[in-house]
Every structure is written in structure tokens, then in C-alpha cells.
N, C-alpha and C. Protein backbone atom coordinates (compact mmCIF):
# COMPACT_ATOMS: atom_id res chain seq x y z
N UNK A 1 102.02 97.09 123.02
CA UNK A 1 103.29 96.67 122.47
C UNK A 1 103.62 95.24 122.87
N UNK A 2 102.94 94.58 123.86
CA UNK A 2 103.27 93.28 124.27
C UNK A 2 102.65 92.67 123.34
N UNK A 3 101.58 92.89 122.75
CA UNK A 3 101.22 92.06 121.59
C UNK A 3 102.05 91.70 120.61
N UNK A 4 102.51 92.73 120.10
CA UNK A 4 103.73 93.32 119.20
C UNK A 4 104.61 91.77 119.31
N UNK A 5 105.19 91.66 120.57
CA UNK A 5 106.13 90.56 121.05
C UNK A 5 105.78 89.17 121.11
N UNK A 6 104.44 89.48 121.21
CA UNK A 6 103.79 88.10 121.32
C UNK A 6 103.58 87.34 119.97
N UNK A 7 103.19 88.45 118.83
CA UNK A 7 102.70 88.22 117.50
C UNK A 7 104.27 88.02 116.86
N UNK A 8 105.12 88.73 116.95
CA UNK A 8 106.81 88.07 116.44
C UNK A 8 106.75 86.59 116.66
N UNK A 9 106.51 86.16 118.16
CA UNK A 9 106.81 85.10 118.97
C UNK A 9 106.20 84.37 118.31
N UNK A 10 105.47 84.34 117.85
CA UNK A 10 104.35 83.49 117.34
C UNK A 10 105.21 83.11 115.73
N UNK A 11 105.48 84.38 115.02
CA UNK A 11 105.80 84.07 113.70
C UNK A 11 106.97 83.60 113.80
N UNK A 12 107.99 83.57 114.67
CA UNK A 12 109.02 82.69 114.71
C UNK A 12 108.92 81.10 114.65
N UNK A 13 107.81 80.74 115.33
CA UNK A 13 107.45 79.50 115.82
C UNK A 13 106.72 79.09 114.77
N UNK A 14 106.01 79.64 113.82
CA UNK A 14 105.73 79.46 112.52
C UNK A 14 106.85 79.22 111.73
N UNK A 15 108.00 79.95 111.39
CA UNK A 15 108.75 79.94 110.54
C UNK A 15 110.08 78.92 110.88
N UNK A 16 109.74 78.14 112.10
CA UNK A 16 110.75 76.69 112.27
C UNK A 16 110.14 75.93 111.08
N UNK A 17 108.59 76.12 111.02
CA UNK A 17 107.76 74.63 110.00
C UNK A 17 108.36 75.08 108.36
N UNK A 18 108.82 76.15 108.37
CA UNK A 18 108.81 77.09 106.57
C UNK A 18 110.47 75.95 106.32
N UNK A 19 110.91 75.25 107.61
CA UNK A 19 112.48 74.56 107.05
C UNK A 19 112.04 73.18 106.62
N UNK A 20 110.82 72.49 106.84
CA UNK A 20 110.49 71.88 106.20
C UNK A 20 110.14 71.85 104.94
N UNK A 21 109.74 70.52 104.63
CA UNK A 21 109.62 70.85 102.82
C UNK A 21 107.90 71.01 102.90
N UNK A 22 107.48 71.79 102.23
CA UNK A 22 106.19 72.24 102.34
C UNK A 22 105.25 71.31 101.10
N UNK A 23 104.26 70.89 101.53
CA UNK A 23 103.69 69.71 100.51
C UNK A 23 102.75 70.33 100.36
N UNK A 24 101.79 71.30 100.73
CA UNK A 24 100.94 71.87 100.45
C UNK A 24 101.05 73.12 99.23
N UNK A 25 102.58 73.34 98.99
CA UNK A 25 102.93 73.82 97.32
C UNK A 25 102.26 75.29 97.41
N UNK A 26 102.43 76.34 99.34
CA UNK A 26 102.13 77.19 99.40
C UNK A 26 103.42 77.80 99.28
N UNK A 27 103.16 79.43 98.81
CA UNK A 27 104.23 79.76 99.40
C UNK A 27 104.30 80.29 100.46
N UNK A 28 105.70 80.65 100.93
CA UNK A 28 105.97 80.83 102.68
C UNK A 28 106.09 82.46 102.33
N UNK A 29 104.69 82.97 102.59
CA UNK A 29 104.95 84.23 102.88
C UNK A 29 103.77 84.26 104.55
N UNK A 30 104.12 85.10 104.74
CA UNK A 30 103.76 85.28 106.11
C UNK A 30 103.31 86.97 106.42
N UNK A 31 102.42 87.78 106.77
CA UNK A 31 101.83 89.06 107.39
C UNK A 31 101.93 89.01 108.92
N UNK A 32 102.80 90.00 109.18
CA UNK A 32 102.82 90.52 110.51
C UNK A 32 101.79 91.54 110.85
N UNK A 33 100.56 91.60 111.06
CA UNK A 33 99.77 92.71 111.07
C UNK A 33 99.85 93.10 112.37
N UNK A 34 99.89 94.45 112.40
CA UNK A 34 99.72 95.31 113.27
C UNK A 34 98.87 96.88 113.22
N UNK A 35 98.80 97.48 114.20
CA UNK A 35 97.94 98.41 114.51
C UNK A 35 98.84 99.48 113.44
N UNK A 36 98.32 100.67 112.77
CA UNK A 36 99.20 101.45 111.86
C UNK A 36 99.83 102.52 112.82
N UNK A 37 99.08 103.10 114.12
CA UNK A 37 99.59 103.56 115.01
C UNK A 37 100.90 103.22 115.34
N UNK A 38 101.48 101.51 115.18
CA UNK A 38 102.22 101.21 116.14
C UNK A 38 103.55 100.52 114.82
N UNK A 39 103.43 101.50 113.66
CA UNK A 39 104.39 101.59 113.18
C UNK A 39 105.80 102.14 113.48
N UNK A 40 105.80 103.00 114.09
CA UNK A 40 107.47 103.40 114.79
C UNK A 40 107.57 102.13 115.65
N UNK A 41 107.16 101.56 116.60
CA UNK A 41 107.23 100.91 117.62
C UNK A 41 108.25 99.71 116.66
N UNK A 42 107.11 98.89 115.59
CA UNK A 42 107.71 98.02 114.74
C UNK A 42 108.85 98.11 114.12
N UNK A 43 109.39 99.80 113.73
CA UNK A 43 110.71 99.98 113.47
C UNK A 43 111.64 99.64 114.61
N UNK A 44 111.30 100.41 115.23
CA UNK A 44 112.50 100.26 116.72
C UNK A 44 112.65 99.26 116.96
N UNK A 45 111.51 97.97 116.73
CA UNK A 45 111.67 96.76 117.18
C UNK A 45 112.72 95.49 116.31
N UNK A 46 112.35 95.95 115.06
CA UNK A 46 113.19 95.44 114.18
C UNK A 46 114.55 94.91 113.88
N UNK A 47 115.78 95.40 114.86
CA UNK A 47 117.00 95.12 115.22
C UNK A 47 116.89 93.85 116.16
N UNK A 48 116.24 94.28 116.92
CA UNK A 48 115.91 92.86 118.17
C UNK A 48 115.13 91.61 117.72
N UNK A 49 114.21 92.06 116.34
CA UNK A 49 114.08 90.88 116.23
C UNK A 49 115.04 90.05 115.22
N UNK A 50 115.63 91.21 114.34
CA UNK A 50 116.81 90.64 113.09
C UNK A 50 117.80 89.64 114.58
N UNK A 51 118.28 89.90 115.49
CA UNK A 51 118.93 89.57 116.45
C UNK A 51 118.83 87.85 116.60
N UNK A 52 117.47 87.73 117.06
CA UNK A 52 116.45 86.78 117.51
C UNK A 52 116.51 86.17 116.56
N UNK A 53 115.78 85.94 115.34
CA UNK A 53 116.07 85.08 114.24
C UNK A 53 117.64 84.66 113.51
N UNK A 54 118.77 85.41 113.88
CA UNK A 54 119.99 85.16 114.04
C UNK A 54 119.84 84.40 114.56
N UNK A 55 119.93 84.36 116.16
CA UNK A 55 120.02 83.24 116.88
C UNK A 55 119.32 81.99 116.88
N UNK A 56 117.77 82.13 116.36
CA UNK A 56 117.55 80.73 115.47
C UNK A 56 117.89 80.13 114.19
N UNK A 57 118.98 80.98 114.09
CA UNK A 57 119.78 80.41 112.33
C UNK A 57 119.24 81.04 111.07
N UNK A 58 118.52 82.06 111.11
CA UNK A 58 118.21 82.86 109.93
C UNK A 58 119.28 84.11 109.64
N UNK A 59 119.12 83.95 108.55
CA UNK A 59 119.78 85.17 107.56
C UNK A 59 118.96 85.99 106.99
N UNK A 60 118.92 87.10 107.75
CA UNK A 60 117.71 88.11 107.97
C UNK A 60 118.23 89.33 106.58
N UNK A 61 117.06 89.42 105.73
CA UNK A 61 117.22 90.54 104.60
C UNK A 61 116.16 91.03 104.78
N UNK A 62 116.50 92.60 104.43
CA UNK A 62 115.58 93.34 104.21
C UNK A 62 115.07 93.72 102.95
N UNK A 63 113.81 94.44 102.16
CA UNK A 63 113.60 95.14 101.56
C UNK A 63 112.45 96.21 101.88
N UNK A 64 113.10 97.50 101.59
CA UNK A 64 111.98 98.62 102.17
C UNK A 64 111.10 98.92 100.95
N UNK A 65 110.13 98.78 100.83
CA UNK A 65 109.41 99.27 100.00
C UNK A 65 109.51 101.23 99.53
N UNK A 66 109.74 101.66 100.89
CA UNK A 66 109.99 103.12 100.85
C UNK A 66 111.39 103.58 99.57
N UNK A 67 112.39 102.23 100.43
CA UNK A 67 113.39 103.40 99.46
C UNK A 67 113.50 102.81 97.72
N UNK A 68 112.93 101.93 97.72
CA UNK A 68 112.42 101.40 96.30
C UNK A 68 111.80 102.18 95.13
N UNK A 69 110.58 102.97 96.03
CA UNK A 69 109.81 103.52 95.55
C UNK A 69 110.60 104.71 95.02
N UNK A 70 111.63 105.39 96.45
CA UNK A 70 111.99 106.36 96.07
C UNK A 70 113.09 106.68 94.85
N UNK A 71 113.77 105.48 94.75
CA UNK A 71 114.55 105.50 94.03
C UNK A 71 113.87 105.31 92.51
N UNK A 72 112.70 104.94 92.59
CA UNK A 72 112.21 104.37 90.92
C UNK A 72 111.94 105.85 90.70
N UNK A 73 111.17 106.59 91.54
CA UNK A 73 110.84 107.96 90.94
C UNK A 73 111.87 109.07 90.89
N UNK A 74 112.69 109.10 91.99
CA UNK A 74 113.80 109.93 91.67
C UNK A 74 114.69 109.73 90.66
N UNK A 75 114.86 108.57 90.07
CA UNK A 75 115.78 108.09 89.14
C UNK A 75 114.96 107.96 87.44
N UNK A 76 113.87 107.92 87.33
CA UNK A 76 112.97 108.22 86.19
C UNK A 76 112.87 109.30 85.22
N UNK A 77 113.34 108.43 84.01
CA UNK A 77 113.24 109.20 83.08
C UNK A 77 112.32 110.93 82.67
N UNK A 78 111.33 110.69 83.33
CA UNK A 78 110.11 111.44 83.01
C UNK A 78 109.87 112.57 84.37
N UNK A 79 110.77 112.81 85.33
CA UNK A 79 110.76 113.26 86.38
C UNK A 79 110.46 114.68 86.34
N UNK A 80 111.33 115.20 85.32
CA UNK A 80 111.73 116.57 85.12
C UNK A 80 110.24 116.63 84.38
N UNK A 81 109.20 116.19 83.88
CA UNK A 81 108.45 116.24 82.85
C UNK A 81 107.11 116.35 83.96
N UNK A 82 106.82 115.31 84.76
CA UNK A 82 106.36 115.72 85.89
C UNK A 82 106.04 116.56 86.55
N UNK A 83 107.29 116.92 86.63
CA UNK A 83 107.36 118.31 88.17
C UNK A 83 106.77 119.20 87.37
N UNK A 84 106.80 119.25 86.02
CA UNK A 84 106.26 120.97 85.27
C UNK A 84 104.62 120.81 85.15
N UNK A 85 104.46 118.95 84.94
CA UNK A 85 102.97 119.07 84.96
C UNK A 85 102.33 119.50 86.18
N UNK A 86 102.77 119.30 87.27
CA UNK A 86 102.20 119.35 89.05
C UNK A 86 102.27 120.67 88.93
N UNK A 87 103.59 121.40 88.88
CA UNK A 87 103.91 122.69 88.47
C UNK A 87 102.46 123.50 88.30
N UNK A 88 101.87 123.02 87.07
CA UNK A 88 100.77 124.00 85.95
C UNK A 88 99.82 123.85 86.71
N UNK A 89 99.60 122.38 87.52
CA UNK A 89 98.02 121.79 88.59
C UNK A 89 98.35 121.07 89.80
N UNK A 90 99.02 122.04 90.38
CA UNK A 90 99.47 121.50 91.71
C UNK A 90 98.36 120.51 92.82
N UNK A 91 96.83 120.69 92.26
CA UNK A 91 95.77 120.00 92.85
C UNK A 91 95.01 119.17 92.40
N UNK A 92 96.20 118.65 91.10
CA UNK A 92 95.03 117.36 90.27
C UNK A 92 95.79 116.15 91.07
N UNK A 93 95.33 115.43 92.25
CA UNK A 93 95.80 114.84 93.22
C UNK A 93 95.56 113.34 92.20
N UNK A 94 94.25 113.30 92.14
CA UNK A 94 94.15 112.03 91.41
C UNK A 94 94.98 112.02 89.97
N UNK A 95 95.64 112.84 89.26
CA UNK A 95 96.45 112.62 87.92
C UNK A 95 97.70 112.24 88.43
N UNK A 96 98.10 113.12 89.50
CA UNK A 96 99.38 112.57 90.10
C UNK A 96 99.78 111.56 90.37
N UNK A 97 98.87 111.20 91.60
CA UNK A 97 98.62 109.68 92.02
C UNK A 97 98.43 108.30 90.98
N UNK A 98 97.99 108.35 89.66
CA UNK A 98 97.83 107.67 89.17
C UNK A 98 98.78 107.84 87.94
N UNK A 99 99.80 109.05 87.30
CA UNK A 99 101.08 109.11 87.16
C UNK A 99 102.11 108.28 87.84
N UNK A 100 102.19 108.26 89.19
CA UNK A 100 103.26 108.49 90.25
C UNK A 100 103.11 106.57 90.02
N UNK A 101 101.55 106.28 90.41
CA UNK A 101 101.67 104.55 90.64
C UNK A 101 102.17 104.10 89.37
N UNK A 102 101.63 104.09 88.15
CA UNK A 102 102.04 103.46 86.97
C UNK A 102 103.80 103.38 86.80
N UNK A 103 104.58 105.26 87.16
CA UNK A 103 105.75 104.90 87.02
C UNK A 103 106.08 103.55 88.28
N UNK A 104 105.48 103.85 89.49
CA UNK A 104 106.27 102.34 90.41
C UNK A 104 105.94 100.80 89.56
N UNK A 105 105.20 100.41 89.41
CA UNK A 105 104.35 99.36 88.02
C UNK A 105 105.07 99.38 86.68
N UNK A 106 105.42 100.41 86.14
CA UNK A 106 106.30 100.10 84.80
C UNK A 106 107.12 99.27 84.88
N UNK A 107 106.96 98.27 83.77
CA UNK A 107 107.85 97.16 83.22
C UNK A 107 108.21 96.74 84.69
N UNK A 108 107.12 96.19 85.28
CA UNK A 108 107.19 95.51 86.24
C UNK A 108 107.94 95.94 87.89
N UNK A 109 108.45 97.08 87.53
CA UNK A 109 108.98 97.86 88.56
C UNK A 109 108.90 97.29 89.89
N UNK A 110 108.50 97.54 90.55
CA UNK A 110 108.51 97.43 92.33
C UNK A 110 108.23 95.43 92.17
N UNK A 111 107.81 95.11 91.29
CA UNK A 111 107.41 93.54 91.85
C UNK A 111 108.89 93.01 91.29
N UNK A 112 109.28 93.34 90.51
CA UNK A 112 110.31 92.68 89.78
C UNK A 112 111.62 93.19 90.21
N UNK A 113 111.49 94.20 91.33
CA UNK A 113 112.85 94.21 92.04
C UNK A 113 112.51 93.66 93.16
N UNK A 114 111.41 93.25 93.58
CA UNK A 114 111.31 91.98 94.31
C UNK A 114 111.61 91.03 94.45
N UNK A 115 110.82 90.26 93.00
CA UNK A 115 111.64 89.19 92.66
C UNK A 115 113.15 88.95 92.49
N UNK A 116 113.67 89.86 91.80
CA UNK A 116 115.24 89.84 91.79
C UNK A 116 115.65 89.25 92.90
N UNK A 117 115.51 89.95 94.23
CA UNK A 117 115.47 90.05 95.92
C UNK A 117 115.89 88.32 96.16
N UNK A 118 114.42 87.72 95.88
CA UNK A 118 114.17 86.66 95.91
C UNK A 118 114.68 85.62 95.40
N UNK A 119 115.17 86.04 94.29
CA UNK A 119 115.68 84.98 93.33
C UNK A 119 117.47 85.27 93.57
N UNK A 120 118.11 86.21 93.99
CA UNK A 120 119.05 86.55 94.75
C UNK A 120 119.38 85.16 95.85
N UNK A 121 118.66 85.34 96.46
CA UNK A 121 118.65 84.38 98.35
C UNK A 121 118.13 83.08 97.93
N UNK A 122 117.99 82.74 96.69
CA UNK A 122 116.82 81.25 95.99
C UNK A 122 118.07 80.03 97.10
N UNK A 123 119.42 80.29 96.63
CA UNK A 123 120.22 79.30 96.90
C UNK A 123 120.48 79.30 98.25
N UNK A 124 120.04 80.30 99.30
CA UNK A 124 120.49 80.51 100.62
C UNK A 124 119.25 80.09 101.26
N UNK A 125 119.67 78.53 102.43
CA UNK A 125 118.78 77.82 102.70
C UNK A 125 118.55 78.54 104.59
N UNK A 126 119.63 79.31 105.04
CA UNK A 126 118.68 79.78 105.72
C UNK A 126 118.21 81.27 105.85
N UNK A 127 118.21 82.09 104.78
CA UNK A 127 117.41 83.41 104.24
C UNK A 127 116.66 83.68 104.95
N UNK A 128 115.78 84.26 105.37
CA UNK A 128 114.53 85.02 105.50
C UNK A 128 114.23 86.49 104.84
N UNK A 129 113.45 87.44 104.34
CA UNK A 129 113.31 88.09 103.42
C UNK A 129 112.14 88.81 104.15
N UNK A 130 112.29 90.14 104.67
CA UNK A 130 111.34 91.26 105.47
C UNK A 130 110.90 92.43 104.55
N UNK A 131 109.96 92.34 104.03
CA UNK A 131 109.92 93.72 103.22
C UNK A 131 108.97 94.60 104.20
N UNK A 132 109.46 95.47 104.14
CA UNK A 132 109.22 96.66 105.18
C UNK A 132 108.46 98.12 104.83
N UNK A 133 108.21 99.01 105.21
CA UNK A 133 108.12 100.24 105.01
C UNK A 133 106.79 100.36 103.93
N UNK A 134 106.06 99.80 104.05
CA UNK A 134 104.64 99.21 103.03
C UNK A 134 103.95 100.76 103.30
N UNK A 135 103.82 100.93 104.08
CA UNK A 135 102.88 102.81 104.05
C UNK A 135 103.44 103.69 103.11
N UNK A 136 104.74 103.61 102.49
CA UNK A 136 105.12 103.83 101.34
C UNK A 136 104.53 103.43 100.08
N UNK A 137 103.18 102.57 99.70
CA UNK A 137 102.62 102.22 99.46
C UNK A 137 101.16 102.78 98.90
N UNK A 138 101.05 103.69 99.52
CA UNK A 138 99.83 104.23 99.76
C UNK A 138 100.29 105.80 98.95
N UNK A 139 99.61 106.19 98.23
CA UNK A 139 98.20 105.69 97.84
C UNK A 139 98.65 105.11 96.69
N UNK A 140 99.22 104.84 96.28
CA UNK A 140 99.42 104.40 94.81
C UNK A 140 98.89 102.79 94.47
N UNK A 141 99.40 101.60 95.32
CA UNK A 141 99.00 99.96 95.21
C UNK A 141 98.79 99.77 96.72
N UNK A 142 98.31 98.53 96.54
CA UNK A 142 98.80 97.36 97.94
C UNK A 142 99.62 96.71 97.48
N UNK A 143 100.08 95.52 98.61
CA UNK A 143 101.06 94.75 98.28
C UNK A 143 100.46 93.69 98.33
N UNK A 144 99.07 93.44 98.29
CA UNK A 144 98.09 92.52 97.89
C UNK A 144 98.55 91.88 96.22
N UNK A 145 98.64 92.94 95.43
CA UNK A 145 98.47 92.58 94.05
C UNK A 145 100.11 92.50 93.79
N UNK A 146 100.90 92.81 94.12
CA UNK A 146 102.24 92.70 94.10
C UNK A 146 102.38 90.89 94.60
N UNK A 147 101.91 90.35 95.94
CA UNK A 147 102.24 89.40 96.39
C UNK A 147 101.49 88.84 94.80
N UNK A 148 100.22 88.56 94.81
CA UNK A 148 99.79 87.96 93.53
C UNK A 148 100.52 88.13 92.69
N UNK A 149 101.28 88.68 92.17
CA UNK A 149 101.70 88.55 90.57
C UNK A 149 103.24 87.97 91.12
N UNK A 150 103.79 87.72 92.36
CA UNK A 150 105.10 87.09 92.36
C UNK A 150 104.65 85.65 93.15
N UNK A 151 103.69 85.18 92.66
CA UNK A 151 102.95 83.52 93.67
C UNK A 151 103.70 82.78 92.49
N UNK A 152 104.53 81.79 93.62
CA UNK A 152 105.20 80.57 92.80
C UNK A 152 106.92 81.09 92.83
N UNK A 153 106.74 82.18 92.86
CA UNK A 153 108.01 83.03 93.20
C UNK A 153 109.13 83.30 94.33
N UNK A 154 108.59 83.27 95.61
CA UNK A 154 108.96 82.92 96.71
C UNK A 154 109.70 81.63 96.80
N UNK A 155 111.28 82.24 97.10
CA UNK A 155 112.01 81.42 96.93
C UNK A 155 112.65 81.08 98.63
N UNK A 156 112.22 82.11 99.51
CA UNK A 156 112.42 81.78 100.86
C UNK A 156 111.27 82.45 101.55
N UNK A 157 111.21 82.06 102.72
CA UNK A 157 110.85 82.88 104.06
C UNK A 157 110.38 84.02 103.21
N UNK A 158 108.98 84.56 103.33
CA UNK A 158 108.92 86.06 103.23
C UNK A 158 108.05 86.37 104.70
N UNK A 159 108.64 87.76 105.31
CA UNK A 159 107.51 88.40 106.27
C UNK A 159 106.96 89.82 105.42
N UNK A 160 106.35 89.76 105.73
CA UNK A 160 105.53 91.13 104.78
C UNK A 160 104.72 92.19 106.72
N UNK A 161 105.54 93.05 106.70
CA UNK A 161 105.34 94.08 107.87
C UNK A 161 103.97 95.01 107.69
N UNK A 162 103.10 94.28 107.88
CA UNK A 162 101.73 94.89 107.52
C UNK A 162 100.70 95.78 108.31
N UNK A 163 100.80 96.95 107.74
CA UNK A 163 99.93 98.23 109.02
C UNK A 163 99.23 98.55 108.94
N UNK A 164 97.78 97.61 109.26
CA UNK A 164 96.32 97.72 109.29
C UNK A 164 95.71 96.79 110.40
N UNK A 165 94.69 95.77 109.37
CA UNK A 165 93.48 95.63 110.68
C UNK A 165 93.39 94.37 109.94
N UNK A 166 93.12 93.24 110.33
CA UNK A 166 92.56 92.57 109.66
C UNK A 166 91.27 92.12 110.45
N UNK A 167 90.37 91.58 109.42
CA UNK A 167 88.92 91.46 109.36
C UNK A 167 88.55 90.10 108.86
N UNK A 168 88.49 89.26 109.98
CA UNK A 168 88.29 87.63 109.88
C UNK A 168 89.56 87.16 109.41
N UNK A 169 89.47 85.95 108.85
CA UNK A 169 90.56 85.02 108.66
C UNK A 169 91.40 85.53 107.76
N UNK A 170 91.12 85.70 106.21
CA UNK A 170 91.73 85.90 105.22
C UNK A 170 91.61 87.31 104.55
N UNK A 171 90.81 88.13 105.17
CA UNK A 171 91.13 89.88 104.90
C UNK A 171 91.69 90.54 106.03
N UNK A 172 92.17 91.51 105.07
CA UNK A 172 92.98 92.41 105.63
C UNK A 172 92.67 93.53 104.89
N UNK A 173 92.72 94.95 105.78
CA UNK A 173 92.62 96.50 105.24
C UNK A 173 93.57 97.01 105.58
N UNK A 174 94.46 97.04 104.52
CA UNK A 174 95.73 98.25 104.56
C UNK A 174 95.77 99.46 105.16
N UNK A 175 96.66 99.67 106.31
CA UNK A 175 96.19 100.96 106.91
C UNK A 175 95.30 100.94 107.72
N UNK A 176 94.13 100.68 107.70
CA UNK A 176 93.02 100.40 108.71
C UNK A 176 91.95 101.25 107.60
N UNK A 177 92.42 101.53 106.57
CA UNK A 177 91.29 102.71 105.78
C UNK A 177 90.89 102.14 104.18
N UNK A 178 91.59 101.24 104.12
CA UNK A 178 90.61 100.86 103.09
C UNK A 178 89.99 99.67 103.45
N UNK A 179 89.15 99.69 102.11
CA UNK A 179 88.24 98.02 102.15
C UNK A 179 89.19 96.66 102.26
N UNK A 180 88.01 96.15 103.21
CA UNK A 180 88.62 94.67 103.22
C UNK A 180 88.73 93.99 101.92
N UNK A 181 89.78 93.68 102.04
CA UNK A 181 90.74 92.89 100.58
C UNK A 181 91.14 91.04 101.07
N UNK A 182 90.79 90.31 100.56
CA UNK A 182 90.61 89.04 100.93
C UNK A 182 91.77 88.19 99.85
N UNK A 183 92.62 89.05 98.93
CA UNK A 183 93.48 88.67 97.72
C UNK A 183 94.49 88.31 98.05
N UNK A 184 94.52 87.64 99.56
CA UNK A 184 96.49 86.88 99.55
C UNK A 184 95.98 85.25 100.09
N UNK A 185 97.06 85.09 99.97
CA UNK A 185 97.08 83.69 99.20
C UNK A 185 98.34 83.28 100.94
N UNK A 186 98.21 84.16 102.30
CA UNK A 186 99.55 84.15 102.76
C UNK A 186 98.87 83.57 104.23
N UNK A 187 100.39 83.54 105.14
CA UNK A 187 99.70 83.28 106.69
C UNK A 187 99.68 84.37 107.27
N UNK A 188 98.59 84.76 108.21
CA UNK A 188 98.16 86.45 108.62
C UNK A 188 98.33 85.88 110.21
N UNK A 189 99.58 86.81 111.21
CA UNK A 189 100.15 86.68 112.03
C UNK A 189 99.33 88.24 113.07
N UNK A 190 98.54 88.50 113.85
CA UNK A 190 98.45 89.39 114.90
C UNK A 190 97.55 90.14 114.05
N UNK A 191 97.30 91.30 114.44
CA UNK A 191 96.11 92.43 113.73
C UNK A 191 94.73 91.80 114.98
């Protein structure tokens, strides 16, 4: 867990340079990687660090990926239509799963209440923007292909709370269980 503190420490000290004007025309998203084990830890920790970046002048937002998700499917048209198909094949895991992701993905769903997020805080110069709860995630996407389709989009500070492994410089495996994925374009903080 001292890592944990050390790897924050670190992305703080990163995210003094994100108040500059950035000439390299990246965007400021940023991966906190950590062990997936040491996901509760990262919750609990989360108040203390919203705290901490207060006190260096940020305006700390959240978005959970969890209750996003939950709300796109609980609130979906097609819900009731669903449950009768699972109902008839309670063990076609892969029809589900690939039901379940498309509704989060429809008409842009989960990326485009992102963006909203983002484009929300565009005018708030000292924002920061935490999306959280990413194991919510699984199995349906990464947030690999989500960050890709909102590049250029990032309108502040993003930390992206990431619970895997990463593997050299520019991959990372979600979870620690899938394949190394090399598709962000971001700065990768601890793992």
C-alpha cells in the first residue's frame, strides 16, 4: 500500500505540468495502475486523496464507470426483453455478454456520457476528472477503446483508476488477465 502513496505522489507532481499549456497537443489523461487485489484499498484511499488535490487547487470530479453502466442497463428500453431471453438460456454467457456490451456502446453510450462529463468542466480551469470503478468494465470493453474514440476530447485533467499490470512502457492488461493492449495514447503512473 505504500506504493499506492507513492504512485498518487508521483501523479500529483505530474499533474502541476497538465496547468501548463501543453505543446505537445497530448491529451492529459493519466493511468493510475495498480495491483487488482488492491482495489478496495484504492477506494478507501480516494477521499484522502480528493482532500490532497483540494489542497493543491483542484476541483476533484468523479465518474464511476459502475454506476453508469448500471444505470444504462437498468434504464433500457429492451430490459424486460432480455431477462426472458436469459430466462429461456440462462448459460449462453457469451450472447449475454455481447447483448449486455453493445447495449453500454449504443449510440455512443458510456463514451458519450463521458464526454458530456468533460465537456461539462471544459470551462473549469482547475477541474480534474477521476473515472473510477473500471472492473465494472469487464467483461464487456476496456477503457482502452473508450479513451480512443474520446482523443482530442479531453478537456481537463483526466485520471483513469486502472486495475491491472502493466507490461513495459506503453501496455497495459486490464485486470491482470487479459492480453497486453498497447492502445492508449496516455501517461501510465505505478503498476
Amino acid at each position: 500500500m505504500e506504493s499506492l502513496q507513492k504512485d498518487f505522489d508521483e501523479l500529483v507532481q505530474r499533474l502541476k505540468g497538465t496547468r501548463r499549456l501543453n505543446s505537445r497537443g497530448d491529451d492529459p489523461v493519466f493511468y493510475l495502475v495498480f495491483r487488482p487485489d488492491l482495489m478496495l484499498s484504492v477506494k478507501r484511499k480516494m477521499k484522502g486523496w480528493r482532500a490532497k488535490l483540494a489542497l493543491e487547487g483542484w476541483n476533484v470530479h468523479t465518474f464511476s464507470m459502475g454506476d453508469a453502466i448500471h444505470n444504462i442497463l437498468k434504464n433500457h428500453s429492451l430490459r424486460d426483453i432480455w431477462r426472458q431471453g436469459e430466462a429461456e438460456d440462462p448459460l449462453d454467457f457469451g450472447e449475454i455478454n455481447k447483448t449486455l456490451a453493445d447495449a453500454i456502446m449504443a449510440g455512443g453510450g458510456l463514451k458519450s456520457m463521458i464526454d458530456e462529463k468533460l465537456q461539462r468542466l471544459a470551462d473549469q480551469e482547475d477541474a480534474i476528472l477521476f473515472l473510477t470503478d473500471l472492473e465494472a468494465l469487464h467483461p464487456y470493453l476496456r477503457v482502452g477503446s473508450i479513451e480512443l474514440g474520446l482523443q482530442g476530447r479531453f478537456t481537463v485533467p483526466t485520471v483513469i483508476l486502472y486495475p491491472g499490470d502493466r507490461a513495459g512502457r506503453t501496455h497495459l492488461r486490464f485486470l491482470g488477465i487479459y492480453p497486453e493492449d498497447g492502445n492508449y495514447r496516455s501517461t501510465h503512473i505505478g503498476g
